[in-house]
C-alpha atoms as a PDB file:
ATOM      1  CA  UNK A   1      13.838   3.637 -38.455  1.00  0.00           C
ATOM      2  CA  UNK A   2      10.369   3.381 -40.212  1.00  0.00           C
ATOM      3  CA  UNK A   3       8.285   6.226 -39.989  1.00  0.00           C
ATOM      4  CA  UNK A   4       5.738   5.249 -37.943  1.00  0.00           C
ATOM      5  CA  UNK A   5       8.412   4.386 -35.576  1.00  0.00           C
ATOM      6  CA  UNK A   6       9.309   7.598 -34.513  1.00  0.00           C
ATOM      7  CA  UNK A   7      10.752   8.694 -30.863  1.00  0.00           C
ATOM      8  CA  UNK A   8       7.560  11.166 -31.132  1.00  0.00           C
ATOM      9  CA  UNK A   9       4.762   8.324 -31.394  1.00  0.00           C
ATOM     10  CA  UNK A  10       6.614   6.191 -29.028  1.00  0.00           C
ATOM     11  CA  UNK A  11       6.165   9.378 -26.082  1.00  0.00           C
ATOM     12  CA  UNK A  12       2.942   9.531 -27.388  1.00  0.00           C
ATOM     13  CA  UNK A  13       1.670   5.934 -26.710  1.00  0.00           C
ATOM     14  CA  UNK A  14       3.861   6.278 -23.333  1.00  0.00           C
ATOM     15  CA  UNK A  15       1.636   9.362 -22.010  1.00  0.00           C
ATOM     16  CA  UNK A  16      -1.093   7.605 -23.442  1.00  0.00           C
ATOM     17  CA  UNK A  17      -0.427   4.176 -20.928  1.00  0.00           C
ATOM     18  CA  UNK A  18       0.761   6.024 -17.898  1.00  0.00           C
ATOM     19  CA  UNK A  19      -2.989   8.504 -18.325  1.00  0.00           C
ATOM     20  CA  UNK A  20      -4.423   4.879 -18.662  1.00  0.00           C
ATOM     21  CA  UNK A  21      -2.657   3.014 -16.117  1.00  0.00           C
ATOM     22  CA  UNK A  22      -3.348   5.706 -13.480  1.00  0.00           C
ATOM     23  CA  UNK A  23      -7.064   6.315 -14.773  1.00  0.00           C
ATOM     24  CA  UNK A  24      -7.583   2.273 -14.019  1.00  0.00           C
ATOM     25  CA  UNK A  25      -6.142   2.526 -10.789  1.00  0.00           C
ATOM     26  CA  UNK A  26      -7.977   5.351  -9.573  1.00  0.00           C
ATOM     27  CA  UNK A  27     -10.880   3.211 -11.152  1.00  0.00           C
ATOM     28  CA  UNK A  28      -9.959   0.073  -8.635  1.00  0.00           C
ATOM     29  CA  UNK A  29      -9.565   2.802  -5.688  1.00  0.00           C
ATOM     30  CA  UNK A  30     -13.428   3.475  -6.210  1.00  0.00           C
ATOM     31  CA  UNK A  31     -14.596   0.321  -6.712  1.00  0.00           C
ATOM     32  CA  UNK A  32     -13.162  -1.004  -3.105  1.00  0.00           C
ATOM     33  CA  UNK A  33     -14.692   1.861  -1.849  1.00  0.00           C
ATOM     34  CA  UNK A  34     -17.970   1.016  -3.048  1.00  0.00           C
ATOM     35  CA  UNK A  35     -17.600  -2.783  -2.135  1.00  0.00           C
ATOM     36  CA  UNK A  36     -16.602  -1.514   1.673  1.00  0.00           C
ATOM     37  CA  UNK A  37     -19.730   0.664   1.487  1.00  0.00           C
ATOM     38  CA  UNK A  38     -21.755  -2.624   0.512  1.00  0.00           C
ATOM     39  CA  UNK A  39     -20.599  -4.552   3.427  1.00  0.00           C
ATOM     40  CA  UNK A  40     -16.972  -6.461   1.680  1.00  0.00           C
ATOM     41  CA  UNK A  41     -14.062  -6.730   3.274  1.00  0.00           C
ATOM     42  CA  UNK A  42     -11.093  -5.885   0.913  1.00  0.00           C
ATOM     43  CA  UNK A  43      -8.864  -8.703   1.017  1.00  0.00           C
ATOM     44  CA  UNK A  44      -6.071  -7.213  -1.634  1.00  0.00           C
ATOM     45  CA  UNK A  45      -6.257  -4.745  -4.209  1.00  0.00           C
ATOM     46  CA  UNK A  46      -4.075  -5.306  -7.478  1.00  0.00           C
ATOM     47  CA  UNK A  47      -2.983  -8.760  -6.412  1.00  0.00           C
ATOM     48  CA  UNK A  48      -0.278  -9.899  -8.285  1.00  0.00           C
ATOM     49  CA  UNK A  49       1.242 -13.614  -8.782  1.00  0.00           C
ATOM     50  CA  UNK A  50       2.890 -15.646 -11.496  1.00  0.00           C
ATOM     51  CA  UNK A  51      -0.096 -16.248 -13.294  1.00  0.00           C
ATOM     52  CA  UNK A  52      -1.693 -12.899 -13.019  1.00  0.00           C
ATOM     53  CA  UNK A  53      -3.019 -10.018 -11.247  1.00  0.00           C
ATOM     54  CA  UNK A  54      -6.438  -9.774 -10.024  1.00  0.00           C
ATOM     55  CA  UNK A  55      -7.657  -5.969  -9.312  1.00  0.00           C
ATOM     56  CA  UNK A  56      -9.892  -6.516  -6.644  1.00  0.00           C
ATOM     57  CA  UNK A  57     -10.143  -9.724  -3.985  1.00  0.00           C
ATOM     58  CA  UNK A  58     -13.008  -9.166  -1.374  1.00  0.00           C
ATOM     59  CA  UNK A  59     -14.931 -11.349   0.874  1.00  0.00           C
ATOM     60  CA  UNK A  60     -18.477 -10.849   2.132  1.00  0.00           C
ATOM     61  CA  UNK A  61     -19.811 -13.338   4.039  1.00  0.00           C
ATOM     62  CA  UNK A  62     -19.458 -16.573   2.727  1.00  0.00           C
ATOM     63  CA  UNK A  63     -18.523 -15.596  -0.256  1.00  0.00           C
ATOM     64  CA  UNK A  64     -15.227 -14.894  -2.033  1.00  0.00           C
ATOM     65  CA  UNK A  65     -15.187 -12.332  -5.102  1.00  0.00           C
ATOM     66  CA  UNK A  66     -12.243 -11.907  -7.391  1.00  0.00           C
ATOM     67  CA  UNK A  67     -13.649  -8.664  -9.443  1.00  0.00           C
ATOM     68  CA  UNK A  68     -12.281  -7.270 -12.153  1.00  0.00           C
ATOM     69  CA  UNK A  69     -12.237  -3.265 -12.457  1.00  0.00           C
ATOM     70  CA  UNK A  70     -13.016  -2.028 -16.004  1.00  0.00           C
ATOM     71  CA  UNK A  71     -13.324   2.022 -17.006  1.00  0.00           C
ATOM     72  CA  UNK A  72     -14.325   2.685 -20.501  1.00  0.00           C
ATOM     73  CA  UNK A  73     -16.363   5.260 -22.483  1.00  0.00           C
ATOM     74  CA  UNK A  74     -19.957   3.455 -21.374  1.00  0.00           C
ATOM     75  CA  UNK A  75     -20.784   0.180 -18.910  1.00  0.00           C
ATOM     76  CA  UNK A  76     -21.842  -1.893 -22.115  1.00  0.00           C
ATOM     77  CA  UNK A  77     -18.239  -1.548 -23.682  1.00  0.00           C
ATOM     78  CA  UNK A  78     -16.464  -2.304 -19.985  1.00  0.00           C
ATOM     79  CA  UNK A  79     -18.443  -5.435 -19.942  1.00  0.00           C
ATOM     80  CA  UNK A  80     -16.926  -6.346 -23.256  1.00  0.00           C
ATOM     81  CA  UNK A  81     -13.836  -5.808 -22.799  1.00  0.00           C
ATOM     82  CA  UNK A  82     -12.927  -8.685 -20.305  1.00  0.00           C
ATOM     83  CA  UNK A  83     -11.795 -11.444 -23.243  1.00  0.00           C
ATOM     84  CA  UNK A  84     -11.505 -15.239 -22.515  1.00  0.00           C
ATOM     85  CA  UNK A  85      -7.906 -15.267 -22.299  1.00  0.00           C
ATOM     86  CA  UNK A  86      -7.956 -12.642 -19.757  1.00  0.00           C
ATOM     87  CA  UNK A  87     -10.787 -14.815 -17.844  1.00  0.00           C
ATOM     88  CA  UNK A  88      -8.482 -17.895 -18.144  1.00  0.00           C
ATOM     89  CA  UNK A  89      -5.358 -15.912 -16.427  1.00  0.00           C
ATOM     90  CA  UNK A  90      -8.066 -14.725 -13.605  1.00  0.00           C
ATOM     91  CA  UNK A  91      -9.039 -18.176 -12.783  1.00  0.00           C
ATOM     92  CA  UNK A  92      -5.423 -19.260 -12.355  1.00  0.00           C
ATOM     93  CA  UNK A  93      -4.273 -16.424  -9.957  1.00  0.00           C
ATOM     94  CA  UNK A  94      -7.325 -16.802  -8.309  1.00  0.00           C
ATOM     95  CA  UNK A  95      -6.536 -20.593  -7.776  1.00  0.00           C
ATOM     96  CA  UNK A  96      -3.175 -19.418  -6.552  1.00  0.00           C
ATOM     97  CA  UNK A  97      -4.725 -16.958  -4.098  1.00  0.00           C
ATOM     98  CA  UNK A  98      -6.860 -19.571  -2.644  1.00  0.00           C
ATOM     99  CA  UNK A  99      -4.062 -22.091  -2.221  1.00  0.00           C
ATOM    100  CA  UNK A 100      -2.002 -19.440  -0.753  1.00  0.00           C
ATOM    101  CA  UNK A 101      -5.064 -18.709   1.996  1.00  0.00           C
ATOM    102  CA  UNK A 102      -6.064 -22.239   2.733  1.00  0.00           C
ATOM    103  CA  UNK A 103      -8.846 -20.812   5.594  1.00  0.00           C
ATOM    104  CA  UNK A 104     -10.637 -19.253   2.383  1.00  0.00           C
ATOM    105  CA  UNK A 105     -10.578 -22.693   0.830  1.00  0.00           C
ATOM    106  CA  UNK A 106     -14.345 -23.458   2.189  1.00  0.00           C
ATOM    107  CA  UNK A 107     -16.024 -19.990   0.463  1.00  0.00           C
ATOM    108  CA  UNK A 108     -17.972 -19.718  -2.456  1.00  0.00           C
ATOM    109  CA  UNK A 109     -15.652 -18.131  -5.012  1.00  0.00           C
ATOM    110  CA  UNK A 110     -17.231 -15.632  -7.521  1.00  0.00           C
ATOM    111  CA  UNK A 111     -16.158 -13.892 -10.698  1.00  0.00           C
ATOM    112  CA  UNK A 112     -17.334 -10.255 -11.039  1.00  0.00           C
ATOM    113  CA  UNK A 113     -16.613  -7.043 -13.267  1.00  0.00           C
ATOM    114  CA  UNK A 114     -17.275  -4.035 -11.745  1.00  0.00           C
ATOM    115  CA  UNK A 115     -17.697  -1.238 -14.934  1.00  0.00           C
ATOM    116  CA  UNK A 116     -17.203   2.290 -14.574  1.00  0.00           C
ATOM    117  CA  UNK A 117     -18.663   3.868 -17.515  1.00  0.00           C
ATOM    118  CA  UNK A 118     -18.287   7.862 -18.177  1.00  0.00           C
ATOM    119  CA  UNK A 119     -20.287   9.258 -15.268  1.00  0.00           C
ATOM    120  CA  UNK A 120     -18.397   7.208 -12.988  1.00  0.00           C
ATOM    121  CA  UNK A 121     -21.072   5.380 -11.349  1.00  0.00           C
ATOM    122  CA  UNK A 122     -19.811   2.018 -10.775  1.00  0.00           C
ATOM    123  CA  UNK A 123     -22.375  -1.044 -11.904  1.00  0.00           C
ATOM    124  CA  UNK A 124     -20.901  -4.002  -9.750  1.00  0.00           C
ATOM    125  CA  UNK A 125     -22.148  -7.300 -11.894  1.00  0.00           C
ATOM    126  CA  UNK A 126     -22.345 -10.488 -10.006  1.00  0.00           C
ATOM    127  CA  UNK A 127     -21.243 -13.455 -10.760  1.00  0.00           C
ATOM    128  CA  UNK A 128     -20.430 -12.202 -14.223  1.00  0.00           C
ATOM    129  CA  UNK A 129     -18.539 -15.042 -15.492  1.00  0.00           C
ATOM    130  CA  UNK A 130     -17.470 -18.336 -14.610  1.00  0.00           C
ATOM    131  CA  UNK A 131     -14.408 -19.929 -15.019  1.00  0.00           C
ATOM    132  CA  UNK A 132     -14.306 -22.931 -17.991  1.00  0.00           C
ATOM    133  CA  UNK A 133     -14.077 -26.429 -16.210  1.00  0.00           C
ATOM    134  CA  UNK A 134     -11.727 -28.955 -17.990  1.00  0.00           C
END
């Protein structure tokens, strides 16, 4: 076993994930909260299929939002941290959500990121992305 291998660093990394894991989820908790403040209906919250999981699906009037829940030190870094490859497997579950609810085949679907920087305030950002066509 290499040094930097070490049963100690591996417990490490595992407290590290589980503080993360349940710090994001309590992150996704507040951000449907908000959205039901703002008027959305929370469709499904961590949403998880073959291709993916989507944190947040909610629907407010005609329109359908798939939003991704960030938390990071500041909303500027959140906003960064949603890579393409991670905006590719959105757009596929989200697909798959759609064909699975056929009666929310006529809405408008939109991409957002809602960022929770460190004074917890959530900034909800529209329309932030948009899948690639091809």
């Amino acid at each position: 076993m290499r040094p930097q291998d070490s049963g100690k660093s591996k417990a490490r990394k595992s407290g590290w994930g589980r503080e993360a894991f349940h710090r994001g989820h309590g992150a996704e908790r507040r951000a449907a909260w908000w959205l039901r403040l703002k008027g959305y209906r929370v469709l499904a919250i961590n949403w998880r299929s073959i291709a993916g999981e989507i944190d947040l699906i909610a629907r407010r009037g005609a329109v359908l939002a798939f939003i991704e829940v960030k938390q990071r030190i500041d909303h500027d870094t959140a906003t960064l941290s949603l890579a393409p490859q991670q905006r590719t497997r959105l757009a596929r579950a989200a697909g798959l959500f759609v064909a699975q609810r056929p009666e929310l085949a006529s809405l408008t679907l939109r991409f957002d990121l809602m960022a929770f920087g460190r004074m917890g305030r959530p900034v909800h950002m529209k329309d932030a992305w948009r899948p690639e066509s091809g």
